[in-house]
N, C-alpha and C. Protein backbone atom coordinates (compact mmCIF):
# COMPACT_ATOMS: atom_id res chain seq x y z
N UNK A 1 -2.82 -10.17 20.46
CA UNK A 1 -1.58 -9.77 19.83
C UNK A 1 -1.55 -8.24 19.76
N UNK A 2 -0.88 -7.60 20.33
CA UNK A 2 -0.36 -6.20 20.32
C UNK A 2 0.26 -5.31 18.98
N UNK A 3 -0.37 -4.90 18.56
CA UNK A 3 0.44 -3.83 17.26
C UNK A 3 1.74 -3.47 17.70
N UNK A 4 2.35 -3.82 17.12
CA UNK A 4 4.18 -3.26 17.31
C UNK A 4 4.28 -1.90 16.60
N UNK A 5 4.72 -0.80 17.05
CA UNK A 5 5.26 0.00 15.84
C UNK A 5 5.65 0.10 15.27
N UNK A 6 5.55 0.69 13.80
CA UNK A 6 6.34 0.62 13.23
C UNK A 6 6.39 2.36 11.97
N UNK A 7 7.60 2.29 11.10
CA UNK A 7 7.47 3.45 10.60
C UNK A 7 6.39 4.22 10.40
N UNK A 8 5.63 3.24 9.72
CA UNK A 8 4.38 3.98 8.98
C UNK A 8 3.45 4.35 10.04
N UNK A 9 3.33 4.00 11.36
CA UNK A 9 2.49 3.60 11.99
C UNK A 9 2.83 5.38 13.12
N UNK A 10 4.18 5.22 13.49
CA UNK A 10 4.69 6.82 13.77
C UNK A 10 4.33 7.60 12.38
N UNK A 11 4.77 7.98 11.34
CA UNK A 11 3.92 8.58 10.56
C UNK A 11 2.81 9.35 10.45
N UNK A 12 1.97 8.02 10.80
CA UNK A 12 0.77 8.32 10.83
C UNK A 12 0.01 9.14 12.05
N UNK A 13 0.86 8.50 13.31
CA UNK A 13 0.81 9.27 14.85
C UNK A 13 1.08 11.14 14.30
N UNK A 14 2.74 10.61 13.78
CA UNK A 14 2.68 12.60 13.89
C UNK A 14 2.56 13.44 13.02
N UNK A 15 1.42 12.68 11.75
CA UNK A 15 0.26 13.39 10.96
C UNK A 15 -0.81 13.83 12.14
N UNK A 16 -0.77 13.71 12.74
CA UNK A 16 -2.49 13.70 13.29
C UNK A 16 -3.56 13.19 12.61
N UNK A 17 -3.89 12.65 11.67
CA UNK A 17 -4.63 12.27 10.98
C UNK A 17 -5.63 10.56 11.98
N UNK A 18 -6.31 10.99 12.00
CA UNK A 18 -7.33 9.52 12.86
C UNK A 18 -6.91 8.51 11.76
N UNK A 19 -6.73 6.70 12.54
CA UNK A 19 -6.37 5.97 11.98
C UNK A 19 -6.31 4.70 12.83
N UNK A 20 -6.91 3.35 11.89
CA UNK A 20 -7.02 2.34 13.25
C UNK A 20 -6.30 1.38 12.52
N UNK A 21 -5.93 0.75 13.45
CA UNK A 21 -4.66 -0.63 13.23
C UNK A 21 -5.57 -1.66 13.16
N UNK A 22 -5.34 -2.38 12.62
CA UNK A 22 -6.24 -4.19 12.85
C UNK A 22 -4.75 -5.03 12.17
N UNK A 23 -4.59 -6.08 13.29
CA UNK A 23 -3.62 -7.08 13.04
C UNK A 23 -4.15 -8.55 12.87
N UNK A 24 -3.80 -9.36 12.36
CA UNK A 24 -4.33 -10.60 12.06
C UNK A 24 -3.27 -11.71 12.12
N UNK A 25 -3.34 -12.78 12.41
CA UNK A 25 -2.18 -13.55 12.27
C UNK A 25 -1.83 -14.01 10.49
N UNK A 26 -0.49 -13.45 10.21
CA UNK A 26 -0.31 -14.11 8.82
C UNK A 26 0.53 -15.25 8.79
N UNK A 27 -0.42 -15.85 7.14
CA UNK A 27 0.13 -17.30 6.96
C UNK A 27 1.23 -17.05 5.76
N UNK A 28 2.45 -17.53 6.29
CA UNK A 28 3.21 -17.27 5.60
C UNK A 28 3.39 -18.06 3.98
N UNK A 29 2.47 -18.64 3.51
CA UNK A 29 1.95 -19.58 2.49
C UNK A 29 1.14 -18.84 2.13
N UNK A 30 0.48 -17.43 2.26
CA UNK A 30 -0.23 -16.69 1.76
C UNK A 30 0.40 -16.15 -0.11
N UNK A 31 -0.50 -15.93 -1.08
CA UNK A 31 -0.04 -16.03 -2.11
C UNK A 31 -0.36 -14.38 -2.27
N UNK A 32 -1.15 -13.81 -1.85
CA UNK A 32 -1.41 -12.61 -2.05
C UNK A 32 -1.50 -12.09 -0.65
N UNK A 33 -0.53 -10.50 -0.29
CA UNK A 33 -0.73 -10.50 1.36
C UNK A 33 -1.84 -9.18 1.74
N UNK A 34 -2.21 -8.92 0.37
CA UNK A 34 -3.24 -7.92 0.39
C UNK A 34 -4.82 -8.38 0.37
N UNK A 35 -4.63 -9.75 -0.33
CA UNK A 35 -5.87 -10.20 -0.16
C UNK A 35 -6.28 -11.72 0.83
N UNK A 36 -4.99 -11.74 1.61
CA UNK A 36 -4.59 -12.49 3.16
C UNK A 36 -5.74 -11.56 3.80
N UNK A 37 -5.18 -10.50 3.71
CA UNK A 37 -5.60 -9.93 4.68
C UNK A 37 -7.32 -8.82 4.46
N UNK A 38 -7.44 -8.96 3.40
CA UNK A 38 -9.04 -9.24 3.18
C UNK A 38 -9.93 -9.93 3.52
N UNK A 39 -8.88 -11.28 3.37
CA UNK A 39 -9.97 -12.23 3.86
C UNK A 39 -9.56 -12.70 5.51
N UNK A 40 -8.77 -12.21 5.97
CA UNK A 40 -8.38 -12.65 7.56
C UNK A 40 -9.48 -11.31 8.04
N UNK A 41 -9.66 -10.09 8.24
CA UNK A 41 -9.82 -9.14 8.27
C UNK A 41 -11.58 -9.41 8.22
N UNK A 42 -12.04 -10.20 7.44
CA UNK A 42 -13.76 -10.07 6.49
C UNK A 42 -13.78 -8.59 5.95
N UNK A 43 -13.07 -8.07 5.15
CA UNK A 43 -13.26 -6.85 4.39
C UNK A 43 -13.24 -6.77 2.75
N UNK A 44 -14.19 -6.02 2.34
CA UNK A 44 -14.65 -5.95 1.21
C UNK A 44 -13.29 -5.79 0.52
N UNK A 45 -12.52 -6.61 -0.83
CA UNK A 45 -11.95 -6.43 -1.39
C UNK A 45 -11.26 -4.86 -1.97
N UNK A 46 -12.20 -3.86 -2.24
CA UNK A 46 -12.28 -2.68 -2.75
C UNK A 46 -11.79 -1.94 -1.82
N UNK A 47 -12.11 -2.58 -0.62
CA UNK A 47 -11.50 -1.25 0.50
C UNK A 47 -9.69 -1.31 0.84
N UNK A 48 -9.27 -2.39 0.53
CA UNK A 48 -7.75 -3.25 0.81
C UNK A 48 -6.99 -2.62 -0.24
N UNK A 49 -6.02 -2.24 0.07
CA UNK A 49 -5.07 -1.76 -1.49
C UNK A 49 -3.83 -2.28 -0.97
N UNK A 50 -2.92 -2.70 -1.83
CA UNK A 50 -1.71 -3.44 -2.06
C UNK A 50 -0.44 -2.30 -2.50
N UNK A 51 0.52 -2.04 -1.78
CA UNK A 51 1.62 -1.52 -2.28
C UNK A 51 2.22 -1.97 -2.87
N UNK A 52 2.96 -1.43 -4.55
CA UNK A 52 3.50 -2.04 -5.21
C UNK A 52 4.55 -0.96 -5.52
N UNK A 53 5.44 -1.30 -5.50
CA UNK A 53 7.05 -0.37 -6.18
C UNK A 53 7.28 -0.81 -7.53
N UNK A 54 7.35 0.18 -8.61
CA UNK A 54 7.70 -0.11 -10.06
C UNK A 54 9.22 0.83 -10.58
N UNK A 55 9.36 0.00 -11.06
CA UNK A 55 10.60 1.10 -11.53
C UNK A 55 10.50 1.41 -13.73
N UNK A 56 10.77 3.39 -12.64
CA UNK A 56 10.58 3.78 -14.34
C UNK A 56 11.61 4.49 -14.92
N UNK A 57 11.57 4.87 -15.98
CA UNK A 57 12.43 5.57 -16.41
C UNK A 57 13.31 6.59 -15.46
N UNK A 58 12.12 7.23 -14.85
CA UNK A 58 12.72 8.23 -13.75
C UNK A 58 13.13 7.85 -12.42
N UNK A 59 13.36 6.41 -12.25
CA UNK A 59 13.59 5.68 -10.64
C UNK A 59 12.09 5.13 -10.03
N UNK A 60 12.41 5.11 -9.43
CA UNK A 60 11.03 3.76 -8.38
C UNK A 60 10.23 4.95 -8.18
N UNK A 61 9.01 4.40 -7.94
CA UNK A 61 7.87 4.68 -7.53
C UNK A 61 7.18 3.89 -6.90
N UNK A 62 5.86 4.15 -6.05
CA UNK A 62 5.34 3.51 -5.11
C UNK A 62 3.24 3.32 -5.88
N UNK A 63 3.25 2.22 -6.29
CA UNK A 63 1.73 2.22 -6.78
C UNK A 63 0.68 1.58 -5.51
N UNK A 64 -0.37 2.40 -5.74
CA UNK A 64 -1.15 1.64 -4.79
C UNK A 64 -2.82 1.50 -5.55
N UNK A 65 -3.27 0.26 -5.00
CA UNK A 65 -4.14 -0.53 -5.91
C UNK A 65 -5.19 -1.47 -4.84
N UNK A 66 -6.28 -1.63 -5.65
CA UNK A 66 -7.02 -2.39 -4.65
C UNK A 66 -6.34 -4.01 -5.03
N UNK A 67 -6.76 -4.67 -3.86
CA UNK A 67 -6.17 -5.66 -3.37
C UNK A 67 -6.58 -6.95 -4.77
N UNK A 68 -8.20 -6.63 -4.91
CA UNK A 68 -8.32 -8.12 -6.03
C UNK A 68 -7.89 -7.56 -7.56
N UNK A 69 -7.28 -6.55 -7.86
CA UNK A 69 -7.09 -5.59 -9.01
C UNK A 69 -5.62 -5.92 -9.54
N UNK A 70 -5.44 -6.01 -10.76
CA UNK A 70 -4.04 -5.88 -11.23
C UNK A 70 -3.63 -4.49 -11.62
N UNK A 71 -2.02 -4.20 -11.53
CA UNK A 71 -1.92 -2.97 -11.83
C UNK A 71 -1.70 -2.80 -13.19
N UNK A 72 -2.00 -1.32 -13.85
CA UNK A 72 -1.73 -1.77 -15.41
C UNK A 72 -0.50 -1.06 -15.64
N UNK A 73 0.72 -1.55 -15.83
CA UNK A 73 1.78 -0.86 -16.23
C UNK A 73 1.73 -0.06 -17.47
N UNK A 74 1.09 -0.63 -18.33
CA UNK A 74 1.29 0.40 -19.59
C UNK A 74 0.44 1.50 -19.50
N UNK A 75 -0.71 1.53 -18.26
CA UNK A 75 -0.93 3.35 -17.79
C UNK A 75 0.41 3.93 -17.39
N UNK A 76 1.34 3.44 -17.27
CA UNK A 76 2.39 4.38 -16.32
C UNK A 76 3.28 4.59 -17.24
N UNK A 77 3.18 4.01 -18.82
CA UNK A 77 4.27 4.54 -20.01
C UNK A 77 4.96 3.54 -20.45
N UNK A 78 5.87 3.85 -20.98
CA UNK A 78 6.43 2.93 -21.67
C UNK A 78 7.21 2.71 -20.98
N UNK A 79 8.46 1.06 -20.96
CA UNK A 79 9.49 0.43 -19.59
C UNK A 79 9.32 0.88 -18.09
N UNK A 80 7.87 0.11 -18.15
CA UNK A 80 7.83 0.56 -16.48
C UNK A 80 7.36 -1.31 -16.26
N UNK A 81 7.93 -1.52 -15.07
CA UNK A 81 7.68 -2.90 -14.47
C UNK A 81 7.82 -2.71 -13.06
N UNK A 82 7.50 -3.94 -12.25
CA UNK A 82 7.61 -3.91 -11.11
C UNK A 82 8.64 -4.00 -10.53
N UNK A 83 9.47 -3.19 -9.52
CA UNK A 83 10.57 -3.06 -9.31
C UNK A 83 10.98 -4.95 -9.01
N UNK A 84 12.80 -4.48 -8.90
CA UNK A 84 12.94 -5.93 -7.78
C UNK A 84 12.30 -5.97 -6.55
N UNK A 85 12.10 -7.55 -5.88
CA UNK A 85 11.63 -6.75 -4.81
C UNK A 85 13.36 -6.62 -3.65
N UNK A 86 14.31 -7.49 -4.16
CA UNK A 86 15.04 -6.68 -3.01
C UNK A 86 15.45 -4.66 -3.00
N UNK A 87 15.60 -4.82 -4.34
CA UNK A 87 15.20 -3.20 -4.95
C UNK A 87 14.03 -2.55 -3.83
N UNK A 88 13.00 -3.37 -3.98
CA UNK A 88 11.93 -2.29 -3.41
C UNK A 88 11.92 -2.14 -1.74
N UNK A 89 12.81 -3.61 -1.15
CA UNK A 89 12.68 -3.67 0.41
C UNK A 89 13.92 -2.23 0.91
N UNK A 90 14.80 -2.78 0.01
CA UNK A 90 15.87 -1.71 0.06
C UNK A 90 15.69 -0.49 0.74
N UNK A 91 15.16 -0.07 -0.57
CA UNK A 91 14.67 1.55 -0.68
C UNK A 91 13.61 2.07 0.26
N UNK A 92 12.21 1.15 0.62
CA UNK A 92 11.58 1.17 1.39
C UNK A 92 11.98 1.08 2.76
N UNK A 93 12.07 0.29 2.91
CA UNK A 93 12.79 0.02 4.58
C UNK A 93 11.93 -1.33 4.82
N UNK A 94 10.78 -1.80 4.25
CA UNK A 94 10.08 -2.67 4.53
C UNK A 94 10.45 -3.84 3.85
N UNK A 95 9.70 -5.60 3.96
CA UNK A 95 9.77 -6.47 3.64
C UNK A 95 8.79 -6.64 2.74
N UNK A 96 8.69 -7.17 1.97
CA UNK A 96 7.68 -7.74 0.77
C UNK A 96 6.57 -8.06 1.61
N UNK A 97 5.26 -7.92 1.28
CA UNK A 97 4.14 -8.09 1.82
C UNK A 97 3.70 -7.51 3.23
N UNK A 98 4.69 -6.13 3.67
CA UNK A 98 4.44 -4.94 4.89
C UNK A 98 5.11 -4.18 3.98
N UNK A 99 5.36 -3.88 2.70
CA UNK A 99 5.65 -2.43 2.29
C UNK A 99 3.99 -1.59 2.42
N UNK A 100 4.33 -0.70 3.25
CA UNK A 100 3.76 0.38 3.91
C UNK A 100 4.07 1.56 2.81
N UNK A 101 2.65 2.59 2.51
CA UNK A 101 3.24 4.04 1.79
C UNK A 101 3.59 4.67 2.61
N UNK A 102 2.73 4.29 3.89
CA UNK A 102 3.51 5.50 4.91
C UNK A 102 5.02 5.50 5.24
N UNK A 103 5.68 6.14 5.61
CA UNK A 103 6.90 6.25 6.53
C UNK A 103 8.44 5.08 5.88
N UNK A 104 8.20 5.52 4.83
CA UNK A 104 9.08 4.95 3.98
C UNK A 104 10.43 5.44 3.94
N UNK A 105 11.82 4.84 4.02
CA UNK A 105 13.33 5.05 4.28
C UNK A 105 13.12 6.31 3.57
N UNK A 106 13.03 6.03 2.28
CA UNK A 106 13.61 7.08 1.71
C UNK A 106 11.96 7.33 0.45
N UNK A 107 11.25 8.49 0.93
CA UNK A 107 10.10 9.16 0.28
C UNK A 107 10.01 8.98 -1.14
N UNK A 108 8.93 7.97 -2.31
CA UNK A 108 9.53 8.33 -3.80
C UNK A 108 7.87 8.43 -3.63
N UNK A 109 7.74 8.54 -4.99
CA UNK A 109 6.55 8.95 -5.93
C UNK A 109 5.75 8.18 -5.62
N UNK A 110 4.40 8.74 -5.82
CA UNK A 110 3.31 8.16 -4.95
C UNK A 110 2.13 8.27 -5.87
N UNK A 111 1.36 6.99 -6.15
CA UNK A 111 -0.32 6.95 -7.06
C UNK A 111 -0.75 6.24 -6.47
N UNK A 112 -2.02 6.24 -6.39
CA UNK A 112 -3.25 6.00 -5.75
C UNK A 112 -4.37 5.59 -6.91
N UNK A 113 -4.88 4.25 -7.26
CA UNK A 113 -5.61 4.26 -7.50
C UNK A 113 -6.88 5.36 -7.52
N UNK A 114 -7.62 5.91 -8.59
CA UNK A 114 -8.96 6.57 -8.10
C UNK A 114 -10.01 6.04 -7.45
N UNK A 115 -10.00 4.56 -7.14
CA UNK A 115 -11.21 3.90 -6.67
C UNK A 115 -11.29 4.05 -5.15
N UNK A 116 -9.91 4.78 -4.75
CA UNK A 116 -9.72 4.86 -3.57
C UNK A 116 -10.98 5.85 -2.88
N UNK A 117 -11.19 6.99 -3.79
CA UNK A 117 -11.72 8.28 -3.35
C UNK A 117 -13.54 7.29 -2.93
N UNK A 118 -13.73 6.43 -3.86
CA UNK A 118 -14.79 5.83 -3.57
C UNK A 118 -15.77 5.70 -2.13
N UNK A 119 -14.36 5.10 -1.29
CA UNK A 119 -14.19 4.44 0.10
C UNK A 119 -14.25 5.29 1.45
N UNK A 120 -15.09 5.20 2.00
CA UNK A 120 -15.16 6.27 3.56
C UNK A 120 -13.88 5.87 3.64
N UNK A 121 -13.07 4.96 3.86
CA UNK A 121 -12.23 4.44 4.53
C UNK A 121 -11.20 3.27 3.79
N UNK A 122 -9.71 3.30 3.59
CA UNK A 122 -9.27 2.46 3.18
C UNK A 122 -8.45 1.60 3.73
N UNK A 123 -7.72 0.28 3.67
CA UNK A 123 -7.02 -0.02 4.29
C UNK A 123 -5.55 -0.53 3.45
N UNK A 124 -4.45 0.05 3.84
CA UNK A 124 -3.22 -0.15 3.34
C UNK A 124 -1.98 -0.95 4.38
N UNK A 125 -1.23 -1.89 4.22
CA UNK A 125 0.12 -2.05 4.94
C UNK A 125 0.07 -0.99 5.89
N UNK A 126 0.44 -1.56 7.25
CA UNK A 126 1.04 -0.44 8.43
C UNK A 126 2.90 -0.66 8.39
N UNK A 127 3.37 -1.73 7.86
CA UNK A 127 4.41 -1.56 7.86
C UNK A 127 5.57 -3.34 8.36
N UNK A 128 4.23 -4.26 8.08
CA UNK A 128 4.57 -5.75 8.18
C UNK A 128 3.69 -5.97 8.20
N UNK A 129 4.17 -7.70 7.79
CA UNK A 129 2.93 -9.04 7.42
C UNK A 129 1.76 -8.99 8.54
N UNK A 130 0.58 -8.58 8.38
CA UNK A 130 0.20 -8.87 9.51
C UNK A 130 -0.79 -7.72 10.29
N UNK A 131 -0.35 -6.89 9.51
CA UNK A 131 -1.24 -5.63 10.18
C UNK A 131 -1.29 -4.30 9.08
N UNK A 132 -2.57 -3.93 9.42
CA UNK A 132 -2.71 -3.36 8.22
C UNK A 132 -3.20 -1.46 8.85
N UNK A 133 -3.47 -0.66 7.81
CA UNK A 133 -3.69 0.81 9.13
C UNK A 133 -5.23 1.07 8.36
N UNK A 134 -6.33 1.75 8.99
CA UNK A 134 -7.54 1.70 8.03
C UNK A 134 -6.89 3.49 8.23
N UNK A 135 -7.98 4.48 7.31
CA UNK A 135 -7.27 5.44 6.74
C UNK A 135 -8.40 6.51 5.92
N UNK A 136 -9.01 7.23 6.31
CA UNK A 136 -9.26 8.02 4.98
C UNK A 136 -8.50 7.90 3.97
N UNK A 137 -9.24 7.99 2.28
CA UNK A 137 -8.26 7.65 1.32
C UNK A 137 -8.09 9.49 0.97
N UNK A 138 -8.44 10.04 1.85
CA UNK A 138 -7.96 11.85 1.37
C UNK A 138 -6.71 11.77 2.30
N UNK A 139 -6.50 11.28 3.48
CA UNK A 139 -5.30 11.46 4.16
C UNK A 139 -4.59 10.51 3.84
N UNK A 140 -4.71 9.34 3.47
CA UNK A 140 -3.29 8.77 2.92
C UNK A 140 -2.96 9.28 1.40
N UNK A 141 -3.71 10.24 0.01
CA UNK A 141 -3.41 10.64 -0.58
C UNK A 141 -2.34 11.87 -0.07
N UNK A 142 -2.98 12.54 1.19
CA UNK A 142 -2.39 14.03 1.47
C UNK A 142 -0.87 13.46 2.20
N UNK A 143 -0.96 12.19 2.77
CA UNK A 143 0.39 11.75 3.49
C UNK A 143 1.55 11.80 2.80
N UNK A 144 0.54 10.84 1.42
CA UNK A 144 1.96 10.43 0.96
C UNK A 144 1.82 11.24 -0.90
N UNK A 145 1.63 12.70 -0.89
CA UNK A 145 1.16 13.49 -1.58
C UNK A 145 1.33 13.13 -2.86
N UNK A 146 0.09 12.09 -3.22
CA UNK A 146 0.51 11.03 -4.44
C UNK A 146 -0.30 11.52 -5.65
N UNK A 147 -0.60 11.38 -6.48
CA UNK A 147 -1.97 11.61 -7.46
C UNK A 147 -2.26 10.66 -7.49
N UNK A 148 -3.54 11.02 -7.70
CA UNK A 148 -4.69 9.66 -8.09
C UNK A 148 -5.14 10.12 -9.84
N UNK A 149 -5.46 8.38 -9.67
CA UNK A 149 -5.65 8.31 -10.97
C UNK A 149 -5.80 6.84 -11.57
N UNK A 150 -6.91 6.55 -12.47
CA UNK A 150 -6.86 5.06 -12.40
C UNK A 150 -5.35 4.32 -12.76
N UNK A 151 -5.19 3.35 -11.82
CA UNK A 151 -4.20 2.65 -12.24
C UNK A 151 -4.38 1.32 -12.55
N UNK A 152 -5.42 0.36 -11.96
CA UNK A 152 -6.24 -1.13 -11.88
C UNK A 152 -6.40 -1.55 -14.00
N UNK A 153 -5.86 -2.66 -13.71
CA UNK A 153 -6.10 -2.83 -15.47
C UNK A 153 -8.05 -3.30 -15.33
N UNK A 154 -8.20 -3.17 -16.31
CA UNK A 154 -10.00 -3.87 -16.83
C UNK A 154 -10.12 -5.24 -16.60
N UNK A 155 -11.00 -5.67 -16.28
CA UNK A 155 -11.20 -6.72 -15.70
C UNK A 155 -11.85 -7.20 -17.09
């Protein structure tokens, strides 16, 4: 199966930034597509992060999180939840479970888990079900010029 392009995936081309694709076949009965693809993939949970769009006081934002981790909204303040998701496909350009940080319609606010910095290497959405981009977690912070900072609630 051939990687298709896609936004994030140009993005990432005309960052220059090194970056490898791995695609997997997804099951569309998948309940989680971040941790589909952990386990299609055989990759350590910690390295997988999940895009999530929340909407806050100040408009949407883009959270990113490891894959077996919940996010904790009440780090992000008070009335913050997870956006809609037709809200979030919208704005993104992507579908639920390929929202990509990279190469997004229209650019919003960007966090990064800190567990990211952990990881030689992370892997996030390339931009659909199905394929994912691996990544320094310093160049997808510098891409998508996000702060880090814990966001994962306590286990």
């Amino acid at each position: 199966m051939a990687a298709r392009e896609t936004p994030a995936t140009i993005a990432a081309r005309k960052s220059g930034v090194d970056f490898r694709l791995h695609e997997y076949e997804h099951d569309p009965s998948a309940d989680s597509y971040a941790l589909e693809a952990t386990e299609a993939l055989g990759l350590d949970p910690a390295r997988v992060f999940k895009t999530l769009v929340v909407s806050r006081d100040d408009g949407l934002a883009v959270c990113i999180v490891p894959a077996a981790d919940t996010l904790d909204l009440r780090a992000l303040g008070k009335r913050v939840e997870l956006a809609p998701m037709a809200k979030a496909e919208r704005t993104t350009g992507y579908v639920a479970g390929g929202i990509s940080p990279l190469g997004q319609r229209r650019r919003l606010p960007t966090l990064v888990d800190d567990s990211a910095l952990e990881q030689e290497t992370v892997y996030v959405s390339a931009g659909r079900r199905g394929l994912e981009i691996e990544l320094a977690p310093a160049d997808l912070v510098r891409l998508t010029d996000a702060q880090v900072r814990r966001l994962r609630r306590d286990r």
